[in-house]
Protein backbone atom coordinates (compact mmCIF):
# COMPACT_ATOMS: atom_id res chain seq x y z
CA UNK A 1 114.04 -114.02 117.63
CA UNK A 2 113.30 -110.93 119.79
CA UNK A 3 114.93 -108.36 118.33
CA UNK A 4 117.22 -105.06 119.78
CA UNK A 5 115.07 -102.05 120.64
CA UNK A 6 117.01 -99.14 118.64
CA UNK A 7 114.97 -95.42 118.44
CA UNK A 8 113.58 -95.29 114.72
CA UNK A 9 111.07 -92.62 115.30
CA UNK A 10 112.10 -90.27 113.31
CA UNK A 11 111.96 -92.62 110.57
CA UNK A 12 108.64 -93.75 111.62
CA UNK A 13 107.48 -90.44 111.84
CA UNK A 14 108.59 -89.43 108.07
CA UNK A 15 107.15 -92.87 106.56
CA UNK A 16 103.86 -92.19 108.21
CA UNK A 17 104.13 -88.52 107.19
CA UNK A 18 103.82 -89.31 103.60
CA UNK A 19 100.32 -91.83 104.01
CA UNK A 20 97.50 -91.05 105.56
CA UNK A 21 96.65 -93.82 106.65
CA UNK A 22 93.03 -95.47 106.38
CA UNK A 23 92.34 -92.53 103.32
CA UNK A 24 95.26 -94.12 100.73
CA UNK A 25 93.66 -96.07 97.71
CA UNK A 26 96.37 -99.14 96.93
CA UNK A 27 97.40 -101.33 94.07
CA UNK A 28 96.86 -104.05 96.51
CA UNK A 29 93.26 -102.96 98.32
CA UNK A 30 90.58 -101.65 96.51
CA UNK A 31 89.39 -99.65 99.12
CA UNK A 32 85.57 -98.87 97.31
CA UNK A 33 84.79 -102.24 98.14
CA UNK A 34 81.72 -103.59 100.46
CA UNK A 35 83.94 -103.95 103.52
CA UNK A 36 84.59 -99.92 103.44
CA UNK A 37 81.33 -99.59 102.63
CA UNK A 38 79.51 -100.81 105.75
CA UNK A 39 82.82 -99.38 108.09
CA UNK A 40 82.66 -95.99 106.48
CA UNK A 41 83.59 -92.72 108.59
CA UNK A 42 81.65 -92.22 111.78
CA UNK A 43 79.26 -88.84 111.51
CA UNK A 44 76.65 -89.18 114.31
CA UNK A 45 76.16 -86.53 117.03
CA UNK A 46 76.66 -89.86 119.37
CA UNK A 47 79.06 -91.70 121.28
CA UNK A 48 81.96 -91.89 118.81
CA UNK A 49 82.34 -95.89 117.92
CA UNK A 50 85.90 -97.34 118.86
CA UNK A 51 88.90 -99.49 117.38
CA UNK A 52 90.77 -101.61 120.00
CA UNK A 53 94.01 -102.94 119.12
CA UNK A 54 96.33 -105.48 120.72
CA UNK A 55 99.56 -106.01 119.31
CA UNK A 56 102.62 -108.24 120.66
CA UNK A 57 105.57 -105.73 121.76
CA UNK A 58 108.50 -106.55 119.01
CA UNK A 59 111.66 -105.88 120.55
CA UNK A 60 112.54 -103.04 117.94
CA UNK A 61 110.74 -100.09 118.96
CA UNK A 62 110.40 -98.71 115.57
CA UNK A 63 107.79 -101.47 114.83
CA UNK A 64 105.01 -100.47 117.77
CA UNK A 65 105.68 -96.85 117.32
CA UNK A 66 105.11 -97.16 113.20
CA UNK A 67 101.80 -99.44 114.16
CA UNK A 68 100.82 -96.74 116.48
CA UNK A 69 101.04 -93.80 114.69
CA UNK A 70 99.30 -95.54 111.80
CA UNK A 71 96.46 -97.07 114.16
CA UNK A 72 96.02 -92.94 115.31
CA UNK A 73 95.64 -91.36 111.37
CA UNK A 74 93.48 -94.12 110.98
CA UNK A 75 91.08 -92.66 113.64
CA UNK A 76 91.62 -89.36 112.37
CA UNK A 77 90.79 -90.61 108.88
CA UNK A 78 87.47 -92.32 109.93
CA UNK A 79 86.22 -90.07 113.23
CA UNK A 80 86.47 -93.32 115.13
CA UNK A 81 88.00 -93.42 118.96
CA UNK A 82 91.34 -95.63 118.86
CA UNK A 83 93.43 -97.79 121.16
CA UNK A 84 96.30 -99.11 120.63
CA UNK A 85 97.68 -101.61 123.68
CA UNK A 86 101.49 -103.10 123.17
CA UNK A 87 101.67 -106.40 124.93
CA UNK A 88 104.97 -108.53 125.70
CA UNK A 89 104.91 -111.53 123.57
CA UNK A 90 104.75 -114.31 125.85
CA UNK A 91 101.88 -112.56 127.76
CA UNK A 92 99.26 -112.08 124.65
CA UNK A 93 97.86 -115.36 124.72
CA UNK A 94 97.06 -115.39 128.95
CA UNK A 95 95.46 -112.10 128.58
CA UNK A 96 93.70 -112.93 125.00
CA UNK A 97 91.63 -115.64 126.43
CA UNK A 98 90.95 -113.80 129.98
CA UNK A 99 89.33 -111.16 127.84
CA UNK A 100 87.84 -113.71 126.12
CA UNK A 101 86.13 -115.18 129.13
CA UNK A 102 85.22 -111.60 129.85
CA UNK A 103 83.40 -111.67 127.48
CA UNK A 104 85.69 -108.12 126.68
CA UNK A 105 88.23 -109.18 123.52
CA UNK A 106 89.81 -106.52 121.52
CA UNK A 107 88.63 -105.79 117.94
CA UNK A 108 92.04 -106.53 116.46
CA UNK A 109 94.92 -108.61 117.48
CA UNK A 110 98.74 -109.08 115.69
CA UNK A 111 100.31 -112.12 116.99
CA UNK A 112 102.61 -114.77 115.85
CA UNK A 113 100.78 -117.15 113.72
CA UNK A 114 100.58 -120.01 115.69
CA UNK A 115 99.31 -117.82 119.02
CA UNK A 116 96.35 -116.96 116.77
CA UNK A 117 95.45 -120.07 115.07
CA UNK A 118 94.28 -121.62 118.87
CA UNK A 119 91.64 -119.57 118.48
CA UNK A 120 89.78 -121.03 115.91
CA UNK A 121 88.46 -123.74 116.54
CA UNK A 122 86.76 -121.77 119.64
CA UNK A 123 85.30 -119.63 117.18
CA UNK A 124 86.34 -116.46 118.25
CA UNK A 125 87.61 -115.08 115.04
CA UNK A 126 86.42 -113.69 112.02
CA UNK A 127 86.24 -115.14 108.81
CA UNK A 128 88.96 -113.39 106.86
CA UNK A 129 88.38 -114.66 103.16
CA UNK A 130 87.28 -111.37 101.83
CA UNK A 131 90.56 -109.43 102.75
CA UNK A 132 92.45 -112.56 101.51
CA UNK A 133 90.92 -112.48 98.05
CA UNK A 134 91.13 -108.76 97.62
CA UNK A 135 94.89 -108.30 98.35
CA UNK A 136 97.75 -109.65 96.19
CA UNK A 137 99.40 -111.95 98.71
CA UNK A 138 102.29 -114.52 98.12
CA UNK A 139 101.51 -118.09 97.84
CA UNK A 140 103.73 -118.67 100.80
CA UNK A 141 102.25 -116.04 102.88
CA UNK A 142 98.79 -117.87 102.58
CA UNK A 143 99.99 -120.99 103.48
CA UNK A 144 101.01 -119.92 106.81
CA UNK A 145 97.60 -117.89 107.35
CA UNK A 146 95.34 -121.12 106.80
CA UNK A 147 93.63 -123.39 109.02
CA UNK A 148 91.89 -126.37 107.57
CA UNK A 149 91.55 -125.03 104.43
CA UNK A 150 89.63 -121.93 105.92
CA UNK A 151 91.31 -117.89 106.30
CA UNK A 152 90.43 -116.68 110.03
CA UNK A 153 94.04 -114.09 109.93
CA UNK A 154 95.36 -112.52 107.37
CA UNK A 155 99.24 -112.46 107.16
CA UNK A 156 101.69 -109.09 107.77
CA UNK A 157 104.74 -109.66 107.74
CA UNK A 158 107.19 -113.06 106.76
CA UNK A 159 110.12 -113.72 109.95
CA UNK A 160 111.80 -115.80 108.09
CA UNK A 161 115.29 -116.11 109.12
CA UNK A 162 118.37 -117.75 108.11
CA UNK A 163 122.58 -118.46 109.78
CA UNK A 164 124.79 -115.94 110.80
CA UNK A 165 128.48 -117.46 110.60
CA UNK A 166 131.26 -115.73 112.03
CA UNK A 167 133.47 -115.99 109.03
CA UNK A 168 136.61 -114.96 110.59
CA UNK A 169 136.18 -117.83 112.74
CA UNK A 170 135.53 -120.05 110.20
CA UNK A 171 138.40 -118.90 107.87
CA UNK A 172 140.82 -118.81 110.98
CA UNK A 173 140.59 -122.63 110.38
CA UNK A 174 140.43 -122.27 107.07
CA UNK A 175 136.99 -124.13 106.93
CA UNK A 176 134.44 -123.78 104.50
CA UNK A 177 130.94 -122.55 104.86
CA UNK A 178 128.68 -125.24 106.34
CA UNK A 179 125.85 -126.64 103.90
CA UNK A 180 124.23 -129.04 106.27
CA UNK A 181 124.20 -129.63 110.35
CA UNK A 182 126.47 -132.56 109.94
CA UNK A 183 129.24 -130.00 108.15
CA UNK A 184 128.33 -127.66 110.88
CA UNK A 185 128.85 -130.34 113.61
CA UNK A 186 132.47 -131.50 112.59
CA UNK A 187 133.50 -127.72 111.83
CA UNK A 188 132.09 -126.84 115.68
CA UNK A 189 134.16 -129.15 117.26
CA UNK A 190 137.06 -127.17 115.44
CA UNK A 191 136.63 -123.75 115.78
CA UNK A 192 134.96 -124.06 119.51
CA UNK A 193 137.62 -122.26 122.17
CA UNK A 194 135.63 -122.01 125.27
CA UNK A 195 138.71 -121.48 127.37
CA UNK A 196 139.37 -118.03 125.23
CA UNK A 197 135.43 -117.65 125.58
CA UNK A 198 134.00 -118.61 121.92
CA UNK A 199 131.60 -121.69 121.84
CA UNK A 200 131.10 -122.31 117.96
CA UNK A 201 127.72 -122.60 117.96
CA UNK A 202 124.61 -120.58 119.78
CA UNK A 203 121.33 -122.80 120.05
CA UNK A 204 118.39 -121.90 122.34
CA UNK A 205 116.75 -124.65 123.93
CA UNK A 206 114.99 -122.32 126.71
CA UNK A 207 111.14 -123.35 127.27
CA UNK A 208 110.28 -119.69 127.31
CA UNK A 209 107.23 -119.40 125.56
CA UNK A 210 108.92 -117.58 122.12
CA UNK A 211 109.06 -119.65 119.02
CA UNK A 212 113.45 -120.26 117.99
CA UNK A 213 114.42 -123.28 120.08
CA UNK A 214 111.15 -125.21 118.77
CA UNK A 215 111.38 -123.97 115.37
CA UNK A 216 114.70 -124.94 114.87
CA UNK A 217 114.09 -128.65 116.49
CA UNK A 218 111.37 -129.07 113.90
CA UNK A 219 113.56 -128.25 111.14
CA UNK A 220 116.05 -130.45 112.13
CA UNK A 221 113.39 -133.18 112.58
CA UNK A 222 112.20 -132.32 109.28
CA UNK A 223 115.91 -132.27 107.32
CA UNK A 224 116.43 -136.03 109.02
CA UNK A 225 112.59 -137.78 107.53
CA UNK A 226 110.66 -137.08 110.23
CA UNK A 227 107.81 -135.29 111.04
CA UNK A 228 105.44 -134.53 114.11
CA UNK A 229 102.09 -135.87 112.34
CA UNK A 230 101.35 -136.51 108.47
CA UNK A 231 98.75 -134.68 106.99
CA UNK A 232 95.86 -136.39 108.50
CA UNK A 233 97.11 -135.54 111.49
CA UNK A 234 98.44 -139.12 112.29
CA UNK A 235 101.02 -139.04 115.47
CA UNK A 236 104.39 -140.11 113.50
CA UNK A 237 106.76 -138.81 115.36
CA UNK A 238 108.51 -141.96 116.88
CA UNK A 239 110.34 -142.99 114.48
CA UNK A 240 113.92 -143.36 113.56
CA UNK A 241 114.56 -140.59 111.46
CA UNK A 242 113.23 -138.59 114.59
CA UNK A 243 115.12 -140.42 116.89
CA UNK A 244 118.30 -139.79 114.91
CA UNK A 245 117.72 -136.39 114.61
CA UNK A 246 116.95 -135.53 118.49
CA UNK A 247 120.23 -137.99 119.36
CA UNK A 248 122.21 -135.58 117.23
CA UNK A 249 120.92 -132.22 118.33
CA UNK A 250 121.75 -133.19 121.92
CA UNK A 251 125.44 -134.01 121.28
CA UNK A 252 125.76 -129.52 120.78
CA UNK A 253 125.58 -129.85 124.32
CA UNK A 254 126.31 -132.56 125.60
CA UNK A 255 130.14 -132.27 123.62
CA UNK A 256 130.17 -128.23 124.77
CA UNK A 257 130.04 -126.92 121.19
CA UNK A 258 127.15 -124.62 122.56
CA UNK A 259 127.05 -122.61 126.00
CA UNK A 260 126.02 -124.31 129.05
CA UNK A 261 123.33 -121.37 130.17
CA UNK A 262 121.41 -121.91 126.35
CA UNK A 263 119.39 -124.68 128.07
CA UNK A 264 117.60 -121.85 129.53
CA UNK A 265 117.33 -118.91 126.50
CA UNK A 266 114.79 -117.65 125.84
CA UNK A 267 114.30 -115.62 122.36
CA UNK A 268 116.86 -113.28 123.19
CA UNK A 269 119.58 -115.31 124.18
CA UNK A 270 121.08 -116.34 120.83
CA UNK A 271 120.78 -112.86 120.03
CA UNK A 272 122.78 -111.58 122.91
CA UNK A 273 125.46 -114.67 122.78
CA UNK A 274 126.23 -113.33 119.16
CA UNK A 275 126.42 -109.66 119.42
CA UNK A 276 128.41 -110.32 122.37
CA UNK A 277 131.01 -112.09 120.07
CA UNK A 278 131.03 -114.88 122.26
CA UNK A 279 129.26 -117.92 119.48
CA UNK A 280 130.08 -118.21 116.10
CA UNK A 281 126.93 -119.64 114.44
CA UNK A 282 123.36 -118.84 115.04
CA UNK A 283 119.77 -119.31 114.07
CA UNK A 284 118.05 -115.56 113.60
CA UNK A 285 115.95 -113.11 111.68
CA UNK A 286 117.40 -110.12 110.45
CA UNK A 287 117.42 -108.64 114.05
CA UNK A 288 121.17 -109.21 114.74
CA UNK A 289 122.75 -107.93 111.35
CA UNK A 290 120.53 -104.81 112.02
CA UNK A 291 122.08 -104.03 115.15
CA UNK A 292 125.48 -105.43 114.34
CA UNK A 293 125.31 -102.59 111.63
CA UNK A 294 124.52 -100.06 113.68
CA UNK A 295 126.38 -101.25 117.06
CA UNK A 296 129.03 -103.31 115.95
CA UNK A 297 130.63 -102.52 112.78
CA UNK A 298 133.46 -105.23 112.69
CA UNK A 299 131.83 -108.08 113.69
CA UNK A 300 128.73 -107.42 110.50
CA UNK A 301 132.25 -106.96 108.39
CA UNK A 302 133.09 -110.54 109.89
CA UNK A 303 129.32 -111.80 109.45
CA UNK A 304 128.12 -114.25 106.79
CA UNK A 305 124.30 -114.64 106.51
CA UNK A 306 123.45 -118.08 105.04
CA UNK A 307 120.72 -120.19 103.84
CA UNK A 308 119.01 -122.71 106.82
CA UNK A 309 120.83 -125.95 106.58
CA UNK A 310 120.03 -128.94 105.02
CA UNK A 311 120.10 -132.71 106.86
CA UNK A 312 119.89 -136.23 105.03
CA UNK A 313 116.76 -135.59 103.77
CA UNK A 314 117.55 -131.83 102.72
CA UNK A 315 115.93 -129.16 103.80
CA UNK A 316 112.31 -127.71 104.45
CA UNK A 317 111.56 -123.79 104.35
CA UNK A 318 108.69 -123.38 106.53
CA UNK A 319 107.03 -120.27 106.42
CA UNK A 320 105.94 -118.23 109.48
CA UNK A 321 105.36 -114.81 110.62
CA UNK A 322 102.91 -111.64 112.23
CA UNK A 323 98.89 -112.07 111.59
CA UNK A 324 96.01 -110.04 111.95
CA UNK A 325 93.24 -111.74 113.39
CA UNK A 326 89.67 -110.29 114.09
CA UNK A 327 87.47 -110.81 116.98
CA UNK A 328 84.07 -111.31 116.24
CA UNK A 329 82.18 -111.25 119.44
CA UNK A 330 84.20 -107.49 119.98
CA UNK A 331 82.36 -104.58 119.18
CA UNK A 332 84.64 -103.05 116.47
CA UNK A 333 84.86 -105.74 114.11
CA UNK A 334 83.93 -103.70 110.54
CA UNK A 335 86.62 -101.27 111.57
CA UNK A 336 88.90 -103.84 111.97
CA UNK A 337 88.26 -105.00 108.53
CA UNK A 338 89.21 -101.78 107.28
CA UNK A 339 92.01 -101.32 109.22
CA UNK A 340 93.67 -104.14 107.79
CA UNK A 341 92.32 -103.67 104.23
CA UNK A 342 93.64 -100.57 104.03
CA UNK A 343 97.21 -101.55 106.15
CA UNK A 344 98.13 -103.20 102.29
CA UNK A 345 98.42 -100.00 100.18
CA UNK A 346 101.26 -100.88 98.43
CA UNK A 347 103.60 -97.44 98.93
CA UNK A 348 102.62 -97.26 102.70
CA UNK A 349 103.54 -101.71 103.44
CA UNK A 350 106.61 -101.44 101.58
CA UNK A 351 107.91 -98.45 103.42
CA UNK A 352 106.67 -99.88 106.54
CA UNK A 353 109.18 -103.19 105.09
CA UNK A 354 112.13 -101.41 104.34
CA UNK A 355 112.18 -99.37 107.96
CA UNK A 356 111.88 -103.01 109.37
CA UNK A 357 115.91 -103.39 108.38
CA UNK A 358 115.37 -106.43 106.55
CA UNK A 359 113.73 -108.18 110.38
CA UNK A 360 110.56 -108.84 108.13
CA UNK A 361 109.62 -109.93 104.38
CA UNK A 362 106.86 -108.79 102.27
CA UNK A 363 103.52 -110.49 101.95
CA UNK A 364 102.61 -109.05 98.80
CA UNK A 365 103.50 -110.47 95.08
CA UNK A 366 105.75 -107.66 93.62
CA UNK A 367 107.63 -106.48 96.70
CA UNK A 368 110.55 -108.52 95.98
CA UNK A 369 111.08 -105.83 93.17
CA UNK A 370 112.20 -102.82 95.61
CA UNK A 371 115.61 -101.45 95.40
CA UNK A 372 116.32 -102.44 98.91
CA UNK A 373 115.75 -105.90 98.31
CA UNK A 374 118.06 -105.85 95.21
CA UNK A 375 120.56 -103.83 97.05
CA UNK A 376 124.01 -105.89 96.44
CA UNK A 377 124.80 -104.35 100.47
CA UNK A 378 121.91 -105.68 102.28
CA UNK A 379 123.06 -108.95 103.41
CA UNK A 380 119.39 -109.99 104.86
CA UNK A 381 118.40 -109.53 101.07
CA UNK A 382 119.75 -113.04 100.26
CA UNK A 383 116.79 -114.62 102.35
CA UNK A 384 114.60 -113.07 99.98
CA UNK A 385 114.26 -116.29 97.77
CA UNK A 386 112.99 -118.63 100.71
CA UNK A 387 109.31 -117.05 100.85
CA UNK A 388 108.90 -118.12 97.08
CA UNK A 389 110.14 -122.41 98.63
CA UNK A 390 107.72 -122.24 101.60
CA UNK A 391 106.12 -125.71 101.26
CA UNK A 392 103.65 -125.12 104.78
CA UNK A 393 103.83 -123.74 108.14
CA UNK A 394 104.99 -124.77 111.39
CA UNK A 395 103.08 -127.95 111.53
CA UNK A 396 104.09 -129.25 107.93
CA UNK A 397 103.70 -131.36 106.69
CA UNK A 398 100.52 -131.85 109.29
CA UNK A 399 97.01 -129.56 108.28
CA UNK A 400 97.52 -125.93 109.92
CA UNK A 401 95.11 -126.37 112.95
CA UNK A 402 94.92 -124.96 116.20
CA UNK A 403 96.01 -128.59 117.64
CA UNK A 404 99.42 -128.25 115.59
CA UNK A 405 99.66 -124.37 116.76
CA UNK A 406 99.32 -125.67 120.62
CA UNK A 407 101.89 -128.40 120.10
CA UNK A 408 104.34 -126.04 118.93
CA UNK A 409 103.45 -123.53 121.40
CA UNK A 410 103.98 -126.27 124.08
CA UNK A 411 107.23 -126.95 122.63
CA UNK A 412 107.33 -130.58 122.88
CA UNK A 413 109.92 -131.34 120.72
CA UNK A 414 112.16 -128.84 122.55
CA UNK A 415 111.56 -130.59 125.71
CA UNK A 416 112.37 -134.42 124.36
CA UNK A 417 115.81 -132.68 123.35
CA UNK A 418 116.25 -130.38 126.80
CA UNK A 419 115.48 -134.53 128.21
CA UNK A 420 118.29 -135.86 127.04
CA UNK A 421 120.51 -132.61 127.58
CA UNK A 422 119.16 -131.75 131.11
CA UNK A 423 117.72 -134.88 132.90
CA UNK A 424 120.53 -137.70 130.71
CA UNK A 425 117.36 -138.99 129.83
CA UNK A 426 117.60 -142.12 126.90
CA UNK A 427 116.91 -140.70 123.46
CA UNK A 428 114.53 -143.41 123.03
CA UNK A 429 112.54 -143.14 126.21
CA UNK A 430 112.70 -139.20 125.80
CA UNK A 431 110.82 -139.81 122.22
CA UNK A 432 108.52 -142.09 123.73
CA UNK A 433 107.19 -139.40 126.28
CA UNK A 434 107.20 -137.26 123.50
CA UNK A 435 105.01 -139.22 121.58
CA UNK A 436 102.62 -139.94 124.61
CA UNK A 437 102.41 -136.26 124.98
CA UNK A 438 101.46 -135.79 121.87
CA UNK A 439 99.12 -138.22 121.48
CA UNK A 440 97.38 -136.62 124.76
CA UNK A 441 97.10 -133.70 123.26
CA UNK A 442 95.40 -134.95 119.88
CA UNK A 443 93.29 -137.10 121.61
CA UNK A 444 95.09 -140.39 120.22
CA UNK A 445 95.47 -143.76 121.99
């Protein structure tokens, strides 16, 4: 889900205009409260004290130059020395835990969820609870922010995503909009044309580190009955319902309804395939239709964005998204805290939202209200409604732990399916080795 790079700074530059950051008072932060109080501005004739941020490089610029700009009033605001360090995504966690070792970690981190969660049960982060109780968050946002019934991040921003459909493909055959991957599976083998250069669908199965092929998997896994572990973290993923839904996922591929090079995509690839015009269907964010707005006109005209789809067993929203997480062995920690408190005033974070294009969804209870969201031309809009169905995270309906975070991060279930694809590997055999991987990983016999 890496998203185009397109120059928003001059739209950065007039949100951030209108906040100071780290001075606003919020609907959503009380910012008299104790954590202010013991993090308040720096007035000693001494060394000035410091903020270090990491945060993972999003593929639109406008996100790291809004973060940075904010990070640097923030410093202003409170006397305090800041740094603010962009890293590419699928390099944060190598370099998180060799500053760890180093005994050097930053003060503040945004990463995707399940990057940060495999650092709690190592201790390394701070407890979170306070900022989660003092800030109006969704119920969905929270469930993708917990670990064993414990706070150690505090959510940012919902990536929730949905379909594009090229609907001038679809209508070409005069086919109607898919509902669940078995409709989109019969319609594929319709509309695909790969002689005239138009595969009908775009699925990533790349093991590049970035979250879309495994997500995806999982929600197919899901939308067929079956599930990775159950929520005593139980290995039950050999089963039928998971063997069915694997067998089916492979026959994109192995019928050419998908292209040959999206065994190896990374995040980008599905992005690139449709923009390119050359796939009619795709998982996403709300990357694409904000470039296709900007950079292709006709193909957004042509573009349908449509709910996830459903399999036998229906269909599971899961929610997941950016985190801040706190280092507590860093030496910056309590402004950290107020960094983040004070990231939630609610003028400044829905600003910050609406710049984002629609790429992210709110965190905060009300947000759902702003004119952008209910604007009838704002196609990402209609993905609104899922972060109010999120029934867990990534590891659902397993307990959000850092065991469930690696798993994914490994993505296991993307390699049982690249198996059968790649190596012709049994279905059967190729579940088996998932399950013995899994069971390696948890400790299981």
């Amino acid at each position: 889900m890496k998203w185009n790079r397109v120059s928003s700074v001059l739209a950065a530059t007039t949100l951030l205009g209108t906040i100071a950051a780290g001075c606003s008072t919020s609907n959503n932060a009380d910012t008299s409260s104790s954590i202010d109080k013991a993090a308040s501005p720096s007035t000693s004739n001494g060394p000035k004290e410091k903020l270090i941020f990491w945060d993972k490089g999003e593929y639109t610029q406008a996100y790291n130059d809004l973060m940075k700009q904010r990070v640097e009033e923030f410093g202003k605001a409170n006397n305090v020395d800041t740094e603010y360090v962009v890293i590419a995504q699928n390099d944060l966690k190598t370099k998180l835990l060799a500053s760890i070792e180093a005994k050097n970690p930053p003060d503040l981190i945004v990463a995707n969820d399940p990057v940060a969660k495999q650092f709690v049960t190592s201790e390394q982060l701070v407890d979170t609870s306070d900022i989660i109780t003092k800030i109006n968050f969704t119920d969905g946002a929270k469930k993708f922010s917990v670990v064993a019934d414990k706070y150690f991040m505090v959510p940012q921003s919902f990536q929730m995503g949905g379909a594009y459909l090229r609907k001038d493909l679809w209508e070409k055959h005069k086919l109607p909009v898919p509902k669940t991957w078995q409709e989109l599976y019969e319609q594929a083998k319709i509309v695909n044309d790969p002689k005239n250069g138009i595969y009908a669908v775009g699925l990533p199965l790349g093991q590049s580190g970035g979250g879309d092929a495994e997500s995806f998997v999982r929600d197919v896994i899901l939308a067929y009955g079956g599930a990775i572990v159950d929520k005593d973290n139980n290995i039950t993923v050999n089963s039928k319902e998971t063997l069915e839904a694997i067998t089916f996922l492979a026959k994109f591929w192995q019928e050419g309804l998908t292209p040959p090079s999206s065994v190896t995509w990374d995040d980008n690839g599905n992005n690139n395939a449709y923009l390119a015009g050359t796939v009619g269907f795709v998982i996403n964010s709300g990357s694409i239709y904000d470039q296709a707005k900007k950079d292709k006109p006709e193909l957004e005209k042509n573009t349908l964005l449509i709910p996830k789809l459903a399999g036998p067993k229906g269909d599971f929203i899961l929610g997941s998204g950016n985190v801040f997480a706190i280092f507590k062995n860093a030496k910056g920690t309590k402004w950290a805290k107020k960094f983040v408190t004070e990231f939630y005033d609610k003028d400044f974070y829905n600003k910050f939202v609406e710049v984002m294009g629609g790429k992210f969804q709110p965190v905060l209870k009300g947000s759902e209200e702003m004119a952008f969201w209910k604007d009838p031309n704002n196609k990402a809009a209609g993905w609104m409604k899922m972060i109010n169905d999120v029934v867990g995270s990534s590891n659902y309906p397993g307990p959000e732990d850092d065991l469930g975070s690696k798993a994914k991060s490994m993505q296991l279930a993307t390699r049982a399916v690249q198996r059968i694809v790649v190596e012709k590997m049994d279905p059967q055999k190729s579940l088996n080795q998932l399950e013995q991987e899994l069971k390696q990983l948890y400790g299981k016999k």
